[in-house]
Structure formats: structure tokens, C-alpha cells
C-alpha atoms as a PDB file:
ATOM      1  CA  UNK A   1       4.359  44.792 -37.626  1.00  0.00           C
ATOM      2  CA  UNK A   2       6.963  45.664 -40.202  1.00  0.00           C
ATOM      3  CA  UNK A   3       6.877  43.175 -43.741  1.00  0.00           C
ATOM      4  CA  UNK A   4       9.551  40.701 -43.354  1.00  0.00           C
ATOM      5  CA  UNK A   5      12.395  41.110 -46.244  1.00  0.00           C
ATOM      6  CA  UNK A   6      11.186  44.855 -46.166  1.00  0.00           C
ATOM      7  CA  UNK A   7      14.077  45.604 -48.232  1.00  0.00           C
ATOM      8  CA  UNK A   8      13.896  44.753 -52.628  1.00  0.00           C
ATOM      9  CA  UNK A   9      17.836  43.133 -51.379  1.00  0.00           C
ATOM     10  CA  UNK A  10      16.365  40.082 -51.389  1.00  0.00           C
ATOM     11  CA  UNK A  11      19.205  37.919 -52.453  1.00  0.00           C
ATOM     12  CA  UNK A  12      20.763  38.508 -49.328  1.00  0.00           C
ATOM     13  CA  UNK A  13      17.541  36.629 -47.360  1.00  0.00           C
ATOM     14  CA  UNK A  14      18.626  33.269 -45.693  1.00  0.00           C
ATOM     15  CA  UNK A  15      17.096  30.293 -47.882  1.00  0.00           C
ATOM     16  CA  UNK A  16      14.930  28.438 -44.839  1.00  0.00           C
ATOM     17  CA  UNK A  17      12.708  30.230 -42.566  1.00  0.00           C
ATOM     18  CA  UNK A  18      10.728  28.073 -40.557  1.00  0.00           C
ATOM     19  CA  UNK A  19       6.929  30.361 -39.720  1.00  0.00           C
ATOM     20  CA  UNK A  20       5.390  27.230 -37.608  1.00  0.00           C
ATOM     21  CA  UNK A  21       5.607  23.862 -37.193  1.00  0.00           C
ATOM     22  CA  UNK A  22       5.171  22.051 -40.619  1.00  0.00           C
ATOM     23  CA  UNK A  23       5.072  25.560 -42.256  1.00  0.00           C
ATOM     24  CA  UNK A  24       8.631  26.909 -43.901  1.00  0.00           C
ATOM     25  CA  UNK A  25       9.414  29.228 -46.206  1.00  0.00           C
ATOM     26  CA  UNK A  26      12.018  28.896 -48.702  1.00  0.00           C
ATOM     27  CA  UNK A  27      13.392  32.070 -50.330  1.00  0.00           C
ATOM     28  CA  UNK A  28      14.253  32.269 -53.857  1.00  0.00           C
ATOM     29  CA  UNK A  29      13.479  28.097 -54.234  1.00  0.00           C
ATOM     30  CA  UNK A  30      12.171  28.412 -57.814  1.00  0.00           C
ATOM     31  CA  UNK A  31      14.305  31.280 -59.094  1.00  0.00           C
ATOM     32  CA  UNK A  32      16.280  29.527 -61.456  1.00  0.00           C
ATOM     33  CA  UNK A  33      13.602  28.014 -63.403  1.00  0.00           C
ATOM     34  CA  UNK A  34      11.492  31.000 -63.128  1.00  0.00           C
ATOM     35  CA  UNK A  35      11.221  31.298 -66.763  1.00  0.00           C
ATOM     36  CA  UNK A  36      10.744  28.022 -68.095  1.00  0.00           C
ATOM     37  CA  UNK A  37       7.620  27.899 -65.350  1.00  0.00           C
ATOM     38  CA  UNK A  38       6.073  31.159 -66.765  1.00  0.00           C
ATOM     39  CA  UNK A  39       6.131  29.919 -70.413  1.00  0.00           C
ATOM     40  CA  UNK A  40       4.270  26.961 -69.047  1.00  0.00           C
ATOM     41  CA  UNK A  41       1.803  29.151 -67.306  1.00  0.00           C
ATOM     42  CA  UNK A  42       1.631  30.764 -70.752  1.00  0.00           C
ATOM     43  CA  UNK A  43       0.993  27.382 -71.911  1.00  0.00           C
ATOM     44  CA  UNK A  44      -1.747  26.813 -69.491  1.00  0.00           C
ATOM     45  CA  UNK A  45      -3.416  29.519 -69.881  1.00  0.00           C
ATOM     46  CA  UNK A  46      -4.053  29.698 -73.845  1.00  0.00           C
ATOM     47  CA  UNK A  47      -5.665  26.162 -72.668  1.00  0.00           C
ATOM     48  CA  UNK A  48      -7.908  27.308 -69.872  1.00  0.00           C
ATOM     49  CA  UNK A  49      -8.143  31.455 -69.680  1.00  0.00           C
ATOM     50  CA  UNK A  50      -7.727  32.944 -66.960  1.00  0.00           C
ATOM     51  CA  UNK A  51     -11.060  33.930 -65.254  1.00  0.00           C
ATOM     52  CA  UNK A  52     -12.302  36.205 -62.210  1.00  0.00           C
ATOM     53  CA  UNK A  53     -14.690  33.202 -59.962  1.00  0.00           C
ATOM     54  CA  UNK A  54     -17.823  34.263 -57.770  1.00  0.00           C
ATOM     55  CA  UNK A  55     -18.239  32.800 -54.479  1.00  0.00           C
ATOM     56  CA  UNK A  56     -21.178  31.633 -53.332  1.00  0.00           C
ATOM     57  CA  UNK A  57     -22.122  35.103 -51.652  1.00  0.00           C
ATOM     58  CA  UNK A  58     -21.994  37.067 -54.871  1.00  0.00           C
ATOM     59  CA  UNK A  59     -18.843  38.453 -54.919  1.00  0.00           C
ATOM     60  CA  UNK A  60     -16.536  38.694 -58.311  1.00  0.00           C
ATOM     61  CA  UNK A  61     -13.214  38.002 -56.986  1.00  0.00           C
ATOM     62  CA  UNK A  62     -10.147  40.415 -57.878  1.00  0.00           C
ATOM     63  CA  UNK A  63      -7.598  37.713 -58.576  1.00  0.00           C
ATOM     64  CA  UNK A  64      -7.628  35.842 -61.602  1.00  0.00           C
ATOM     65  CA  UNK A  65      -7.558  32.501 -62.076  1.00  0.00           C
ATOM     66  CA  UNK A  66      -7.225  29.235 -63.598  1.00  0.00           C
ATOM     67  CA  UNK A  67      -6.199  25.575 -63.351  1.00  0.00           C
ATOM     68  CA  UNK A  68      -3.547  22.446 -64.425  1.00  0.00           C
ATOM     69  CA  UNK A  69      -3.681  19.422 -63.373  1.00  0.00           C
ATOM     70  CA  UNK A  70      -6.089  16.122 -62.873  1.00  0.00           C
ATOM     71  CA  UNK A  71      -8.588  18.479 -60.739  1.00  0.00           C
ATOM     72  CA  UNK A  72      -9.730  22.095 -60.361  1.00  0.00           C
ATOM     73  CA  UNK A  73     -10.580  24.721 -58.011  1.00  0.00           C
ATOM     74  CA  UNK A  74     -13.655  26.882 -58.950  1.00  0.00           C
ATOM     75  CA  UNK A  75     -16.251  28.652 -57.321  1.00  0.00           C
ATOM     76  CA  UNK A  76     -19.462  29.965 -58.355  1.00  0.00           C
ATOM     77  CA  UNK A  77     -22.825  30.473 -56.219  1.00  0.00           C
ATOM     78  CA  UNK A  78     -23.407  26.865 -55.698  1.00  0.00           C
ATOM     79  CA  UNK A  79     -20.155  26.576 -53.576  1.00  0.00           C
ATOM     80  CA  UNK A  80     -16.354  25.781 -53.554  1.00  0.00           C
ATOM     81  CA  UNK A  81     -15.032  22.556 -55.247  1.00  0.00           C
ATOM     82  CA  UNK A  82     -13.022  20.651 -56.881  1.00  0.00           C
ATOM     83  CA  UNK A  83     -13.856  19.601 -60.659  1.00  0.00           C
ATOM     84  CA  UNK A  84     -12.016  17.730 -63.560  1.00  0.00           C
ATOM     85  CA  UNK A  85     -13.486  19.563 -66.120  1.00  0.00           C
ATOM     86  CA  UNK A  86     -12.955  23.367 -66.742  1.00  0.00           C
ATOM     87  CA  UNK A  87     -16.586  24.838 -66.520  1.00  0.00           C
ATOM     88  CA  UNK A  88     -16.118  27.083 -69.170  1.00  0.00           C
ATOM     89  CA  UNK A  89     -14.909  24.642 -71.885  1.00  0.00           C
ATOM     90  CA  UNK A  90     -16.481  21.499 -70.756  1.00  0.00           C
ATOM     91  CA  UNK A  91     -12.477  20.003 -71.070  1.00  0.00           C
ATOM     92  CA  UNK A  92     -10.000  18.466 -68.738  1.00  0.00           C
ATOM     93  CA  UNK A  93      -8.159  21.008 -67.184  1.00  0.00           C
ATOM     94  CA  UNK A  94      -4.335  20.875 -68.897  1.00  0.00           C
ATOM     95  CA  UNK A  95      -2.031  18.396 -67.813  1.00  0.00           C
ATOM     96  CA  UNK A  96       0.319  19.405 -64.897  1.00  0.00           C
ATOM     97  CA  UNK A  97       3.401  20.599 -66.888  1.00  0.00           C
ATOM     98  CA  UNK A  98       7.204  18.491 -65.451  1.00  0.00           C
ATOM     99  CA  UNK A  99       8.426  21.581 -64.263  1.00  0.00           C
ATOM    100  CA  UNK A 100       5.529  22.250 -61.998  1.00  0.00           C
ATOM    101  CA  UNK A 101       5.581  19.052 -60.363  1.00  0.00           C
ATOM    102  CA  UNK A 102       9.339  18.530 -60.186  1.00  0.00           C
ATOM    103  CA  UNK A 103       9.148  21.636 -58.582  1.00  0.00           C
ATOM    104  CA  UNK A 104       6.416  21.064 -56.118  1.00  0.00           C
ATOM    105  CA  UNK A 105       7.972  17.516 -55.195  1.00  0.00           C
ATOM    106  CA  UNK A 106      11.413  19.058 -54.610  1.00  0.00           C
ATOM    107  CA  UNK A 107      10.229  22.117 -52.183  1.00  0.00           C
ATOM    108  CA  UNK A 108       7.771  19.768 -50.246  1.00  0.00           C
ATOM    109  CA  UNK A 109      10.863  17.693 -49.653  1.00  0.00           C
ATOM    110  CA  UNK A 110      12.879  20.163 -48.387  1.00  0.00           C
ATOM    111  CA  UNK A 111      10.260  21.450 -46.129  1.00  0.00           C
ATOM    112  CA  UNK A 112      10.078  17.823 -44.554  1.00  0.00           C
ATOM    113  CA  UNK A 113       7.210  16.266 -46.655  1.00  0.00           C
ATOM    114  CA  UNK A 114       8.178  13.495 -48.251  1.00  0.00           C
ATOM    115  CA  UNK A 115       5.817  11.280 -51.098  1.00  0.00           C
ATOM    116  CA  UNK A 116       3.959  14.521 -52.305  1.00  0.00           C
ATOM    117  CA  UNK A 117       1.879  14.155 -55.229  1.00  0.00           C
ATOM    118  CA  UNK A 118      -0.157  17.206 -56.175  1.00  0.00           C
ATOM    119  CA  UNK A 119      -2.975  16.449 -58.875  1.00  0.00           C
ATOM    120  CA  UNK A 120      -4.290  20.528 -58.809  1.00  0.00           C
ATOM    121  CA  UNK A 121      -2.603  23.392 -59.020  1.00  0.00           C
ATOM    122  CA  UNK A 122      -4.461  26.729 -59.010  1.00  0.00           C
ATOM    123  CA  UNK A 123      -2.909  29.017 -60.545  1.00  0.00           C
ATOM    124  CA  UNK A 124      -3.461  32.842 -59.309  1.00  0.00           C
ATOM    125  CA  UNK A 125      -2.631  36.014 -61.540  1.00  0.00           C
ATOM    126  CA  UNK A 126      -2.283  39.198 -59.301  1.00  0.00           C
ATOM    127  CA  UNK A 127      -2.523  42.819 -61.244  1.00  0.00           C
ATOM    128  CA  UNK A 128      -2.039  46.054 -58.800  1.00  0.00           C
ATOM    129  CA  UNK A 129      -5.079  46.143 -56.950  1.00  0.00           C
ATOM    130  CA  UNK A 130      -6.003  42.587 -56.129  1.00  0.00           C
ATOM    131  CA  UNK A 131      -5.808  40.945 -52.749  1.00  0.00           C
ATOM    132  CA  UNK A 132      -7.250  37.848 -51.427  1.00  0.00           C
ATOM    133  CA  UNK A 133      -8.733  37.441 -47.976  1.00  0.00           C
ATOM    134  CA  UNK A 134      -7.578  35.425 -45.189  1.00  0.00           C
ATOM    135  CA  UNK A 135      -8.811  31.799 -45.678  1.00  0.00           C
ATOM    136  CA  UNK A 136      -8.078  28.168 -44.561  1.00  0.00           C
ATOM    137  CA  UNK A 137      -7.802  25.596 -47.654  1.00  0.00           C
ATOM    138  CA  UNK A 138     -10.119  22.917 -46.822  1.00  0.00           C
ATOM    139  CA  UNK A 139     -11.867  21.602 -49.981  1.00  0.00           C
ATOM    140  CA  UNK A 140      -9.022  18.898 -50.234  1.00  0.00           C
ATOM    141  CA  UNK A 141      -9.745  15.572 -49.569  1.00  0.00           C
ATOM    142  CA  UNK A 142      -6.229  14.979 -48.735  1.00  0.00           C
ATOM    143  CA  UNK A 143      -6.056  17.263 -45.835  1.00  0.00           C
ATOM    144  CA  UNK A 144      -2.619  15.559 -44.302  1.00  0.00           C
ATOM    145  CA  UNK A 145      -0.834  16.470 -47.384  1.00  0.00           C
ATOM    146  CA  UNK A 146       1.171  20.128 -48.064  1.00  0.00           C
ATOM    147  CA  UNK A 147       0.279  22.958 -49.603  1.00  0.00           C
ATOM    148  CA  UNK A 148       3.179  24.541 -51.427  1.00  0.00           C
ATOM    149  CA  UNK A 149       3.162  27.953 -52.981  1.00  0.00           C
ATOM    150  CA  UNK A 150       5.047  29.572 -55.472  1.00  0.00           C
ATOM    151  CA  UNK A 151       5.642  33.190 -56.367  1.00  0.00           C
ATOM    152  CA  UNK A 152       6.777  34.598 -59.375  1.00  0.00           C
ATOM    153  CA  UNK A 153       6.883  38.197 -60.553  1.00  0.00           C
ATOM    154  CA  UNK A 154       5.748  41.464 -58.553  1.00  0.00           C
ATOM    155  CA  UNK A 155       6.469  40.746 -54.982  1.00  0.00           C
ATOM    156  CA  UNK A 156       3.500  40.569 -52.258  1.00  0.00           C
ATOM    157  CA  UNK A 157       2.842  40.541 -48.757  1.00  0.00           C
ATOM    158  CA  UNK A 158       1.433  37.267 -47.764  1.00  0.00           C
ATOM    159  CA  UNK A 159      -0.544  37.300 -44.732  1.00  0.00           C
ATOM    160  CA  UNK A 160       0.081  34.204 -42.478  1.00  0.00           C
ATOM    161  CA  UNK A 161      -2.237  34.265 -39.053  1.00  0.00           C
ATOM    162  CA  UNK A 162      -3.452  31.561 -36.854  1.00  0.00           C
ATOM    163  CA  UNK A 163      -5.577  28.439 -36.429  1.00  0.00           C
ATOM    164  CA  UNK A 164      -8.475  30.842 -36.127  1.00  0.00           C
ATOM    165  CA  UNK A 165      -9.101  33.441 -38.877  1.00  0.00           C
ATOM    166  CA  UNK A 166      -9.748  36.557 -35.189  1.00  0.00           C
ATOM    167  CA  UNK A 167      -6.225  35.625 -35.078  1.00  0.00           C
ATOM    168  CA  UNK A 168      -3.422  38.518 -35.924  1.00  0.00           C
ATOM    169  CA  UNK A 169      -1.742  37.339 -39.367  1.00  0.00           C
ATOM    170  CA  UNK A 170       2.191  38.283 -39.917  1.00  0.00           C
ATOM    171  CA  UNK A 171       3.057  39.894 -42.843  1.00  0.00           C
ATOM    172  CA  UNK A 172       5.972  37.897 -44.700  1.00  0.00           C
ATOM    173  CA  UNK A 173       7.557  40.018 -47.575  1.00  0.00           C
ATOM    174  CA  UNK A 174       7.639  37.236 -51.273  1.00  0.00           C
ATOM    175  CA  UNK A 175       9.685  37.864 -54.228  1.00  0.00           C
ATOM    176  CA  UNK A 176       9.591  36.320 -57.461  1.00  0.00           C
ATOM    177  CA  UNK A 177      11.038  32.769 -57.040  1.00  0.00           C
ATOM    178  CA  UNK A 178       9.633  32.358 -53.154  1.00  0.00           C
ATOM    179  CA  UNK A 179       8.496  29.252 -52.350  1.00  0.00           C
ATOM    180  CA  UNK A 180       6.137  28.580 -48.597  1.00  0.00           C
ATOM    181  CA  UNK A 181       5.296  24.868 -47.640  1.00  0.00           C
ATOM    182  CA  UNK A 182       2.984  24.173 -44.863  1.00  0.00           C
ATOM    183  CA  UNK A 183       1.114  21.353 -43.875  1.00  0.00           C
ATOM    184  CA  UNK A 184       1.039  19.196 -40.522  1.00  0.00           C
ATOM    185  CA  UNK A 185       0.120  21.354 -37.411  1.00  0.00           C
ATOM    186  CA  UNK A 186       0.503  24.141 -39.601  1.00  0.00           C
ATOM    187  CA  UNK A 187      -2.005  22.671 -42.532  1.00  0.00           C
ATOM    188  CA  UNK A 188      -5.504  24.812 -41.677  1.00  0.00           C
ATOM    189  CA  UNK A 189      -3.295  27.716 -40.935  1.00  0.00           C
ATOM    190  CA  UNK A 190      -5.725  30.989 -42.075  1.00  0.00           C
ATOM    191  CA  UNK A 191      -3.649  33.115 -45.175  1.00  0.00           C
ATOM    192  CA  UNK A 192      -3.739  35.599 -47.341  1.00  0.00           C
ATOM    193  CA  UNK A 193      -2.105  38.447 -49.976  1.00  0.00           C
ATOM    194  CA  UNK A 194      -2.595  41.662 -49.177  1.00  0.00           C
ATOM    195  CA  UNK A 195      -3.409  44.266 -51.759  1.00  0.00           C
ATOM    196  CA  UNK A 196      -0.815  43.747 -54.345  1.00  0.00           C
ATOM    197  CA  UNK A 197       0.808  47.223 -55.498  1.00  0.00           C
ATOM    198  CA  UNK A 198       1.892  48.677 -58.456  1.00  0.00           C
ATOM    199  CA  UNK A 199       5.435  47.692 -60.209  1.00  0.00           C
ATOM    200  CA  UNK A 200       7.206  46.585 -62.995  1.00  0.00           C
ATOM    201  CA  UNK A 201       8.819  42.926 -62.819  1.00  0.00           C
ATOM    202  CA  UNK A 202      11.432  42.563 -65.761  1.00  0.00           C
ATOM    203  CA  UNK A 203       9.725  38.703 -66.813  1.00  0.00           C
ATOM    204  CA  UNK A 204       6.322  39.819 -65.909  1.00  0.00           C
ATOM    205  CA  UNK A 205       5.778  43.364 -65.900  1.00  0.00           C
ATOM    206  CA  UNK A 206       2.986  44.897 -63.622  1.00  0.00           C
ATOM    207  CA  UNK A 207       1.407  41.176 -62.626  1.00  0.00           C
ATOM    208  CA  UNK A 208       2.247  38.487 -60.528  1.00  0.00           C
ATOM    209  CA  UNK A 209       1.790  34.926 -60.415  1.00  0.00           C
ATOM    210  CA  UNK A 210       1.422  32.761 -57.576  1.00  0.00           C
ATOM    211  CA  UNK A 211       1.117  28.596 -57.971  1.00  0.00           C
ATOM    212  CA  UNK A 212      -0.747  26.544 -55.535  1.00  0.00           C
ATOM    213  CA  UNK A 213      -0.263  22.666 -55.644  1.00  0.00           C
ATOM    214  CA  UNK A 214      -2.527  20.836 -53.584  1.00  0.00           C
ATOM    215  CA  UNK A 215      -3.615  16.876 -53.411  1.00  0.00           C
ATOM    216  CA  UNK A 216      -7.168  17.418 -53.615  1.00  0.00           C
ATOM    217  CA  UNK A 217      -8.278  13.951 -54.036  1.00  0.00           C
ATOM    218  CA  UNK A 218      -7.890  10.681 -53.067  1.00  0.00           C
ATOM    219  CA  UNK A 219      -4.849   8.709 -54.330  1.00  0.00           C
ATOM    220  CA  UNK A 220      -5.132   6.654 -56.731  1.00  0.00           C
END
């Protein structure tokens, strides 16, 4: 199946695609305050460096990662979870930055999910070469709230499948300032980035940046 938005014309895309029930992607959502989100991820990171986790079979994975927010996602051999403190520096993780949540409250909305309140957002740095596997997100406590996803930089091909990871993913086509939503039906849909390839974005060079806001815990 060809990549949807095969063509780097992307300005031309419509703005709403709806992939499922409760899942929507919004093209070019964050654009405009690409930049002031990237300085924050700048931010973030001199906090809590990036890192490349281990699952709990061995394997180093090739995306790098780290974390803002009231809770974390890590992984080592003991499993997949949620923490507040960053592993590495025995600290809270940084404080979700206004921009990120503004933004993660206004795209949830539009995709039809009112009341969002994210308290983790992974944050995922992509260089040529890295990919991550199809997978459900299901270490959330709050597994009847979104996930929304944000792309910035090189543009990927996300892999979206099925309920079931035997299940033939589509290949959807995101560009810096993308934005998909999905929760509801659509909430323990398996997904993925394929192998991310080489380029030059002019705010990030050869890496991109993908934001994940969840509500891992319970509401307080």
C-alpha cells in the first residue's frame, strides 16, 4: 500500500482525516508553534538526557528517549512502567512545559475528547535508522483517555494496524507539525514508525521528534 501524503506537498493535505473511530489525524496541527515546542524539548532535555531504554528481553532500543511531566515511561529488564522519578538522576522528571499541554488539550479537543489532562509525555528522538515496532500502549492507568502524538522535524511513516498486532498496519505519511489523536474504540489500536530515513529538516536537521501525551495515572 502506497504512504499516504506520498508527496513532500504537504501543505496542500486536508487538515482532518479520520483513520477509525476515535482515531483522527490532524495535519499540520502544531506547525505554527513548532519552534517554541522544540526549544522546550531543548529545555527538557538538558534536564533529563535523552537515553536509548532496554526492554525486558534485552534489547537496546534505536529511538531515543526521555520524559516531562508528573510521570515517566521507562523500561529496563524488570519491565515497562511508569515512574516519577528519572532513573538516571534520582529527580522528578521536568515539569510539562504550557506549550505542550495547551497543545495536547487543544488537538484532543478537536479530535472529540474533551477534559484531557496528560501528566506524561514521552518524548521520542528519531535519527536515520531508527524505527519502533508495532505496539499497543497499555501501561496507562487511564486507559479511556487519548493518546495524542506530535511530530516535528524529518517526516515518518507511522504504521497504524488493527486491534490485533497479525493485523496489516496502513502506512500514513507525518510531517513536521502532524498531530494523530486516538482513543475510544480506537484506544489499543497496535502502531508504529517505520525505519526513519535520511534528510535534512531546516529546524531540526537529520532527526525527528515525536511527543506522546498520555494520562498515565489516576486523577487526582
Amino acid at each position: 500500500m502506497s504512504d499516504l501524503f506520498a508527496s513532500d506537498l504537504f501543505e496542500t493535505a486536508p487538515e482532518d482525516i479520520a483513520l477509525d473511530p476515535g482515531a483522527m489525524l490532524l495535519a499540520g496541527f502544531a506547525r505554527a508553534e513548532a519552534e517554541s515546542l522544540l526549544q522546550d524539548v531543548a529545555a527538557i532535555a538538558r534536564a533529563a538526557p535523552f537515553r536509548h531504554l532496554v526492554t525486558p528481553g534485552g534489547w537496546t532500543m534505536s529511538v531515543a528517549m526521555t520524559n516531562c511531566g508528573a510521570l515517566g515511561w521507562v523500561s529496563d529488564r524488570s519491565g515497562y512502567r511508569y515512574d516519577r522519578l528519572d532513573p538516571e538522576s534520582g529527580q522528578p522528571w521536568p515539569a510539562m512545559p504550557p506549550s505542550f499541554l495547551d497543545l495536547a488539550q487543544r488537538a484532543a479537543a478537536r479530535a472529540g475528547f474533551a477534559d484531557f489532562t496528560p501528566d506524561a509525555c514521552l518524548v521520542n528522538r528519531y535519527v536515520p535508522g531508527a524505527r519502533l515496532t508495532l505496539h499497543q500502549d497499555r501501561n496507562e492507568r487511564r486507559l479511556e483517555a487519548p493518546i495524542v502524538s506530535a511530530s516535528l522535524g524529518l517526516p515518518a511513516t507511522f504504521l497504524w494496524g488493527g486491534l490485533a498486532r497479525a493485523d496489516k498496519p496502513r502506512r500514513l505519511r507525518l510531517v513536521h507539525g502532524d498531530v494523530v489523536v486516538w482513543g475510544g474504540p480506537a484506544r489499543m489500536t497496535f502502531h508504529g514508525v517505520d525505519t526513519l530515513r535520511d534528510g535534512d529538516h531546516p529546524m531540526t536537521g537529520a532527526v525527528r521528534y515525536n511527543l506522546t501525551f498520555r494520562q498515565a495515572g489516576d486523577r487526582t
